[in-house]
Protein backbone atom coordinates (compact mmCIF):
# COMPACT_ATOMS: atom_id res chain seq x y z
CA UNK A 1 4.10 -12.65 -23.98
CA UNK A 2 0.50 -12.08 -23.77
CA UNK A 3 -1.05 -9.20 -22.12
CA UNK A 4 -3.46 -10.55 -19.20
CA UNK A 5 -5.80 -9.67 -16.78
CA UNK A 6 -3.18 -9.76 -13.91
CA UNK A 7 -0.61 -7.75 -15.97
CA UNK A 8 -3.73 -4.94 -16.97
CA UNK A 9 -4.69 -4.97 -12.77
CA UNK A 10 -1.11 -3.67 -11.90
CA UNK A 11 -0.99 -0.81 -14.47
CA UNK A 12 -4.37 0.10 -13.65
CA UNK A 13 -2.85 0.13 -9.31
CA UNK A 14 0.21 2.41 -10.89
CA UNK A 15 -1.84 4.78 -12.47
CA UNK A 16 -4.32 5.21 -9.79
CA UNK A 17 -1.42 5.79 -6.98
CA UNK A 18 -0.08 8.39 -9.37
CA UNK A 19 -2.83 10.55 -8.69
CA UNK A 20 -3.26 9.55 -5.13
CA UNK A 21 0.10 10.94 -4.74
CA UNK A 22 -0.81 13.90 -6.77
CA UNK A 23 -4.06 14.67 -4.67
CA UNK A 24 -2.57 14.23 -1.77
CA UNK A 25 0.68 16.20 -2.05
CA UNK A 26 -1.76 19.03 -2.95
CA UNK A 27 -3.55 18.87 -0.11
CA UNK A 28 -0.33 18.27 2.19
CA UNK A 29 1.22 21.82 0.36
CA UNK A 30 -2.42 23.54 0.53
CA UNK A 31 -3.17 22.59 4.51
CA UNK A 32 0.47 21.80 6.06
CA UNK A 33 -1.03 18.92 7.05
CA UNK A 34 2.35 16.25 8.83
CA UNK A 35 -0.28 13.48 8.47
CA UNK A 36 -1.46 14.56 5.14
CA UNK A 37 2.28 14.24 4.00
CA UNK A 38 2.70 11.29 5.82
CA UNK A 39 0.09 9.69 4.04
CA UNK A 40 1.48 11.11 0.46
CA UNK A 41 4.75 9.78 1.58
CA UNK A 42 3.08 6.27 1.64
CA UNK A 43 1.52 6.61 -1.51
CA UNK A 44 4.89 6.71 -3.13
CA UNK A 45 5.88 3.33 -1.42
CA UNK A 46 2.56 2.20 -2.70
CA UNK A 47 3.27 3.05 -6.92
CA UNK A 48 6.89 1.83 -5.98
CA UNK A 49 5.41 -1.58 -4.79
CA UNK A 50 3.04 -1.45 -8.09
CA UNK A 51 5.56 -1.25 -10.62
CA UNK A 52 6.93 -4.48 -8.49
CA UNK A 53 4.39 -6.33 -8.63
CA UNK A 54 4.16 -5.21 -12.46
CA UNK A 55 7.25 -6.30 -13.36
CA UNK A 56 7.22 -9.05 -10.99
CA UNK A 57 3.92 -10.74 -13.07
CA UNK A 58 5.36 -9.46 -16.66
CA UNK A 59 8.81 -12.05 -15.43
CA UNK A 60 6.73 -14.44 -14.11
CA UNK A 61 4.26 -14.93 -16.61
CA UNK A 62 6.64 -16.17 -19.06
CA UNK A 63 5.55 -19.52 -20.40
CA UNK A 64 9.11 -20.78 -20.07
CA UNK A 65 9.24 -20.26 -16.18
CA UNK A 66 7.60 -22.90 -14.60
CA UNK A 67 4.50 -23.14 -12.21
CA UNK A 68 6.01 -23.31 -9.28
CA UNK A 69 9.07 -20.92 -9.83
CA UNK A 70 5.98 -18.27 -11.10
CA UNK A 71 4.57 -18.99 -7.17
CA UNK A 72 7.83 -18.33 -5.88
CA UNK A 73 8.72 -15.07 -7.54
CA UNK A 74 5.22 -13.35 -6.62
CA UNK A 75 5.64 -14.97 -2.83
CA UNK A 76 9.12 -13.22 -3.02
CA UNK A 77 8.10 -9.87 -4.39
CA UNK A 78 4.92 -10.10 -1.58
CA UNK A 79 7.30 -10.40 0.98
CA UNK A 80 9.55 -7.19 -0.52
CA UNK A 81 6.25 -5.41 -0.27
CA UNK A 82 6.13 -6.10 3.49
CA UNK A 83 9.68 -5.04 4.02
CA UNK A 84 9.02 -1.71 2.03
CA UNK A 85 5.44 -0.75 3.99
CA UNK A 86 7.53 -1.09 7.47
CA UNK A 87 9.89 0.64 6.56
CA UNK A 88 7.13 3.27 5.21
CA UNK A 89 5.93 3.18 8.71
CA UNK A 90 9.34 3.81 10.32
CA UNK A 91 9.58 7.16 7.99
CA UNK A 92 6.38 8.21 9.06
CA UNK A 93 7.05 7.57 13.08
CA UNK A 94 10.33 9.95 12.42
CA UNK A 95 8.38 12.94 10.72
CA UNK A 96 5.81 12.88 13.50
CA UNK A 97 8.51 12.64 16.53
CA UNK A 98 10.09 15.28 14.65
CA UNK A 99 7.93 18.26 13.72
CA UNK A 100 6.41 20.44 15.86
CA UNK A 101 2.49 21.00 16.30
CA UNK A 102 1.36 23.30 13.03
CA UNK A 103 -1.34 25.16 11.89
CA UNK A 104 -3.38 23.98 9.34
CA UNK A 105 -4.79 25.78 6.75
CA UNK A 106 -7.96 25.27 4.51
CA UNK A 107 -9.72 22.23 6.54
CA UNK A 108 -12.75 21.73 4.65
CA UNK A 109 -10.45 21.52 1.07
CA UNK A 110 -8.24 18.84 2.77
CA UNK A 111 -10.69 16.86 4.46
CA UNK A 112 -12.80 16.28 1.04
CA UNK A 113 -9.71 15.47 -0.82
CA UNK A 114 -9.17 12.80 2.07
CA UNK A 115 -12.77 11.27 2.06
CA UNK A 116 -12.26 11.01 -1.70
CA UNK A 117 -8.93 9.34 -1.24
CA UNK A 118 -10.56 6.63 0.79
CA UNK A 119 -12.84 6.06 -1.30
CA UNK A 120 -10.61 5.51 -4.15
CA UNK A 121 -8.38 3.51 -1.90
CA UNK A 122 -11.01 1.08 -0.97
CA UNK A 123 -12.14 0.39 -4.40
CA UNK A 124 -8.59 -0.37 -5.87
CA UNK A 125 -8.07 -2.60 -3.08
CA UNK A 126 -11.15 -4.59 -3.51
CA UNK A 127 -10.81 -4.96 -7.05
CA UNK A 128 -7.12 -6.25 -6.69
CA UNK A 129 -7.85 -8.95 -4.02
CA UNK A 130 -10.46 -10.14 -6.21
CA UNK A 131 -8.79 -10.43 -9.23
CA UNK A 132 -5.39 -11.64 -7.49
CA UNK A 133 -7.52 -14.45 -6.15
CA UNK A 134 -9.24 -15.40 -9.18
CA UNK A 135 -5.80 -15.40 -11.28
CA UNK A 136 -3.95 -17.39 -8.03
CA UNK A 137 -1.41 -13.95 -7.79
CA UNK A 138 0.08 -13.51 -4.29
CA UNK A 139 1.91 -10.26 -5.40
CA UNK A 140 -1.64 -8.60 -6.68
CA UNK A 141 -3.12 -9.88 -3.68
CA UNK A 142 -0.14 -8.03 -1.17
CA UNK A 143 -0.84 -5.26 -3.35
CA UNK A 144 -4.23 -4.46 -2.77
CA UNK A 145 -3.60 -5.37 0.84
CA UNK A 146 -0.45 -2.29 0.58
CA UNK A 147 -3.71 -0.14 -0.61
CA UNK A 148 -6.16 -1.26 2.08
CA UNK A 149 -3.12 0.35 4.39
CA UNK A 150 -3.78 3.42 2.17
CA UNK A 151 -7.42 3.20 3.27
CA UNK A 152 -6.17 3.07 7.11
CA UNK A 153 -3.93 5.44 6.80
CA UNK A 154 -6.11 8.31 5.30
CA UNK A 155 -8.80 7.22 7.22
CA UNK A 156 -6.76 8.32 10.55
CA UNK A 157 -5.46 11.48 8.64
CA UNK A 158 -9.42 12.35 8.04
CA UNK A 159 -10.12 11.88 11.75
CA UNK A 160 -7.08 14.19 12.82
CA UNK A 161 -8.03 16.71 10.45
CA UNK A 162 -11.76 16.73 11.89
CA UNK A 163 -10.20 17.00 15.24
CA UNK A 164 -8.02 19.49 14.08
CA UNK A 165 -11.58 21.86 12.90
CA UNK A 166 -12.88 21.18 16.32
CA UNK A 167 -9.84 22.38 18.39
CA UNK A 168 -8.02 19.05 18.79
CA UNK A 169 -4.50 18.99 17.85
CA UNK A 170 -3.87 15.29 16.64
CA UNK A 171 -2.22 15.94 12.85
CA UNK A 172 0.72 13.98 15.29
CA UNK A 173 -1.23 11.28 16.73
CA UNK A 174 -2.85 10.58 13.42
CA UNK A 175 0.09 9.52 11.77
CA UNK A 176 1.86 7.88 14.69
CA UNK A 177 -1.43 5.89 13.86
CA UNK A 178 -1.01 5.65 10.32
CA UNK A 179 2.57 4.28 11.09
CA UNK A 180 1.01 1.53 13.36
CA UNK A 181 -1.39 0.19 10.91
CA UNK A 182 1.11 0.22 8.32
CA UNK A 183 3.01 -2.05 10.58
CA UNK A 184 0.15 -4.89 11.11
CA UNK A 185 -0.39 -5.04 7.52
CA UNK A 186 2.87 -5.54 6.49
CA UNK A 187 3.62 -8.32 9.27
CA UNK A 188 0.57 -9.75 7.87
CA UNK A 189 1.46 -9.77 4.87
CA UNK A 190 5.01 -10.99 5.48
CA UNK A 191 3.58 -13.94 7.17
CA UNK A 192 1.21 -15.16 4.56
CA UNK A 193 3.64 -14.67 1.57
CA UNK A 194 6.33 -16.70 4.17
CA UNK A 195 4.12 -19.55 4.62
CA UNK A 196 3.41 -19.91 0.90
CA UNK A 197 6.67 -19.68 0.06
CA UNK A 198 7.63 -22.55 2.70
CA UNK A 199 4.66 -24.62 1.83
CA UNK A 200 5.59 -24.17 -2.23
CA UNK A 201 9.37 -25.32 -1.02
CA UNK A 202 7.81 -28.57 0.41
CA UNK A 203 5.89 -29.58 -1.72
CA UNK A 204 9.12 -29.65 -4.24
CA UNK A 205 11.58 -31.05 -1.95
CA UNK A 206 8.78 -34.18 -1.13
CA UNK A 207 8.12 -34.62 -5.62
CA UNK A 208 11.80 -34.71 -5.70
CA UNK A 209 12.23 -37.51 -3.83
């Protein structure tokens, strides 16, 4: 089976959450950060939903599956991703009801390593939307949605650690927020990858007849 530009996009998403959940372990460790950890936590759903989508476009890409089969495995694996970044959410929402206002330690380190996260965050996702719509892949495409969440969520983990320098204790709030924004994206992209999936149906059921 031949190697292509939508099987190349997914490794590239694997090995760049790999070392977002590296970096931001470190930092969790390093500061105590909950949100921090929160955030690392859903890093690890998004390499898990990677290697989906991976394998999901190496199964589907077979020349002996056809076209609209293909559609319907990537809708299905899209709408796995949406299951797997609520339930990301819930986990977070259970570690911040949990755990106790901390301390944390070495602000300036952690809130770098954040910004830089972003960054990278908002990069990967832009370059996966883009090439999931130019190769027609739903799955790439709720992929680099799953890292636009990783955007959100480190983007409320930066503002709760810059409230945390001046005095503010929000390293709770911030991911109670994480959790919520988790939540719209996945719903989102639950919906979309639903709708597909119905419309593919359809379309079959009306050549059939």
């Amino acid at each position: 089976m031949q190697w292509d530009r939508k099987s190349t996009t997914a490794l590239i998403s694997i090995g760049i959450n790999v070392l977002l959940i590296l970096l931001k372990l470190f930092l969790a460790v390093l500061s105590g950060s909950l949100a921090l950890l929160a955030d690392a936590f859903h890093s690890g759903s998004d390499l898990f939903v990677s290697i989906l989508v991976f394998v999901g476009i190496r199964v589907s890409g077979k020349k002996t599956i056809p076209s609209p089969l293909r559609i319907k495995i990537e809708n299905i694996i899209a709408i796995i991703i949406s299951v797997i970044i609520c339930y990301s959410a819930y986990a977070i929402f259970r570690k911040a009801l949990g755990q106790p206002t901390i301390e944390i330690k070495m602000l300036p380190i952690a809130i770098l390593g954040t910004f830089i996260s972003i960054i990278t965050s908002y990069f990967l996702y832009r370059y996966e939307v883009h090439v999931g719509r130019a190769e027609n892949s739903p799955s790439l495409i709720a992929d680099g949605e799953h890292s636009r969440t990783d955007m959100y969520t480190s983007l409320a983990v930066l503002l709760g650690l810059i409230g945390h320098m001046m005095g503010l204790r929000l390293d709770s709030i911030a991911a109670i927020m994480v959790g919520f924004l988790i939540i719209i994206v996945g719903i989102e992209i639950f919906q979309s990858a639903m709708r597909s999936l119905l419309t593919t149906t359809s379309l079959q059921l009306i050549a059939l007849r």
